[in-house]
C-alpha atoms as a PDB file:
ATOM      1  CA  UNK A   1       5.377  -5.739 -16.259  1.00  0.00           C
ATOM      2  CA  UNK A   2       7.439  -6.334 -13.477  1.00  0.00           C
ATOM      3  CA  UNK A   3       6.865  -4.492  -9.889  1.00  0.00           C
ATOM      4  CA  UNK A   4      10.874  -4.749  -7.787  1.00  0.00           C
ATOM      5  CA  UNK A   5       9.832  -7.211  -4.714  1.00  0.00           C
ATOM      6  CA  UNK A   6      10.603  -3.622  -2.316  1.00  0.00           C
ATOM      7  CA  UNK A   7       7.724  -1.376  -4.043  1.00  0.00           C
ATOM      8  CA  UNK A   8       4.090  -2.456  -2.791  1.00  0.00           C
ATOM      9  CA  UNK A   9       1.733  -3.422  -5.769  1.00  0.00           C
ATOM     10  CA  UNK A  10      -1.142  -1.482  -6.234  1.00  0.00           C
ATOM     11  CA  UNK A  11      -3.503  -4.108  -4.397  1.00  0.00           C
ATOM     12  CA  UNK A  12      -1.384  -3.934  -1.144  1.00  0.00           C
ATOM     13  CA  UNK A  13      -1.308   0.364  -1.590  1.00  0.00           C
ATOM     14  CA  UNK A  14      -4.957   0.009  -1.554  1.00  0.00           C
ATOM     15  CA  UNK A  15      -5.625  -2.525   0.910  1.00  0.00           C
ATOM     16  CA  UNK A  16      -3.422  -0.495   3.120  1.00  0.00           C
ATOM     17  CA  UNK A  17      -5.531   2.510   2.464  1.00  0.00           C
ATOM     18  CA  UNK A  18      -8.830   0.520   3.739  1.00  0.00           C
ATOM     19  CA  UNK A  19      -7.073  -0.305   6.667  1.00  0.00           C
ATOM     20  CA  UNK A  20      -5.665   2.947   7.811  1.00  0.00           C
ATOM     21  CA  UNK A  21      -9.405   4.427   7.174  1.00  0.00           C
ATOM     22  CA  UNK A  22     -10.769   1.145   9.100  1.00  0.00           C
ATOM     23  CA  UNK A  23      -8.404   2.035  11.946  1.00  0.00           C
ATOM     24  CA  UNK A  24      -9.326   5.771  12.120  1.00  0.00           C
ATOM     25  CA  UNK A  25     -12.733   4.904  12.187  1.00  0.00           C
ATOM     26  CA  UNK A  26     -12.872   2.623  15.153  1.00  0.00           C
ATOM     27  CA  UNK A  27     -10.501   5.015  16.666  1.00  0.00           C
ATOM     28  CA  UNK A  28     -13.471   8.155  16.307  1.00  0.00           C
ATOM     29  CA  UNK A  29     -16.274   5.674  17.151  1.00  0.00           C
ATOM     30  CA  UNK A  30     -14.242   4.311  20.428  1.00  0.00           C
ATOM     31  CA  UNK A  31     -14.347   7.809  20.860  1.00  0.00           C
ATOM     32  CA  UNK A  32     -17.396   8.551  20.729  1.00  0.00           C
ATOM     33  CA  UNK A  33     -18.344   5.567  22.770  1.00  0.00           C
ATOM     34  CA  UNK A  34     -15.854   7.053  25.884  1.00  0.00           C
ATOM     35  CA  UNK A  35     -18.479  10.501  25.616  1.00  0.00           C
ATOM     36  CA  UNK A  36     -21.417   8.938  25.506  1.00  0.00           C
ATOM     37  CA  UNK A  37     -20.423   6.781  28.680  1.00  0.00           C
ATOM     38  CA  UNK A  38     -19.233   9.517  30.826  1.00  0.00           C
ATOM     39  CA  UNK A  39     -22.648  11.381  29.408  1.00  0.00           C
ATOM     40  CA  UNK A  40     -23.994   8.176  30.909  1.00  0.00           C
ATOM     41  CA  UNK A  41     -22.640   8.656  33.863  1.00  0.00           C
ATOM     42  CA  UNK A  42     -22.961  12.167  34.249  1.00  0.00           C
ATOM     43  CA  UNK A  43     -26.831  11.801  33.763  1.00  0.00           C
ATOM     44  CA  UNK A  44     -27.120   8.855  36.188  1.00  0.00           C
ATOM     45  CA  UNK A  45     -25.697  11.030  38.951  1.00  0.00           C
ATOM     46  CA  UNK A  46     -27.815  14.147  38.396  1.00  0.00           C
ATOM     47  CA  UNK A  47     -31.076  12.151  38.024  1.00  0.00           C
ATOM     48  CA  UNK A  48     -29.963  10.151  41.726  1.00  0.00           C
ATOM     49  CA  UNK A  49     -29.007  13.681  42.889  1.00  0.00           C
ATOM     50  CA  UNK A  50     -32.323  14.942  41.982  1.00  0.00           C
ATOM     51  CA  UNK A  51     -33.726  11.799  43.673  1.00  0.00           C
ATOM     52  CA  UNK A  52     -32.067  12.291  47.065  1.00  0.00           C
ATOM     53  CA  UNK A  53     -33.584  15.951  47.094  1.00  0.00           C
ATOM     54  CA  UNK A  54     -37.125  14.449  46.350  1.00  0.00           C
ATOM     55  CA  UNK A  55     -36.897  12.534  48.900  1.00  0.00           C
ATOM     56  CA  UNK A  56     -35.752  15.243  51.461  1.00  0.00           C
ATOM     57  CA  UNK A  57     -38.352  17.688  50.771  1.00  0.00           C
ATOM     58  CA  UNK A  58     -41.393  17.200  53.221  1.00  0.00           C
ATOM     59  CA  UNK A  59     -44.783  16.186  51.392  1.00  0.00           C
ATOM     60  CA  UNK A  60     -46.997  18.838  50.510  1.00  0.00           C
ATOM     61  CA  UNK A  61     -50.614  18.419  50.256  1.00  0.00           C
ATOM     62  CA  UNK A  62     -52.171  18.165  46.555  1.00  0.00           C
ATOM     63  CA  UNK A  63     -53.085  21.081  45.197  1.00  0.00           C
ATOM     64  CA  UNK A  64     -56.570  20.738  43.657  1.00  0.00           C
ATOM     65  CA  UNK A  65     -57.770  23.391  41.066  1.00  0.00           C
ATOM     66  CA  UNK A  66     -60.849  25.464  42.090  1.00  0.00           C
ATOM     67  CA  UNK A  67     -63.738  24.292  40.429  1.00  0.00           C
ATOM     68  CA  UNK A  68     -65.598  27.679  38.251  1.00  0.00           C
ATOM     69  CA  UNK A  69     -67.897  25.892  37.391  1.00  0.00           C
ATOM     70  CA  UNK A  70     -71.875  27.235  38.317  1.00  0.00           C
ATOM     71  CA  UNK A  71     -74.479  25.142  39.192  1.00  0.00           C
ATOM     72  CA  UNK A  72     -77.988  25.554  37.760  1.00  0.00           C
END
């Protein structure tokens, strides 16, 4: 059997098949990458936000719990 040198054998159909679905999952995991930075990011600011606020609050004296206990 004889495939016309324009049709793609069955080999080439199939490796391009693995490609395309190797391409389109690099594209979704480059994706997924891009959220997961700018989650990154995101989180870095808030926790320095919440940082800068710690800081600006005065100190407050420690709390200590009162003590129920009765002595003999």
């Amino acid at each position: 059997m004889t495939i016309p040198p324009d049709e793609p054998t069955p080999l080439e159909i199939m490796r391009a098949a693995d490609h395309a679905a190797h391409d389109a999952e690099i594209a979704k995991l480059n994706s997924r990458v891009r959220e997961l930075e700018e989650t990154n990011t995101a989180l870095g600011k808030a926790i320095g936000l919440l940082h800068s606020m710690n800081e600006e609050e005065p100190a407050e004296p420690p709390t200590t719990p009162e003590s129920t206990s009765s002595s003999p």
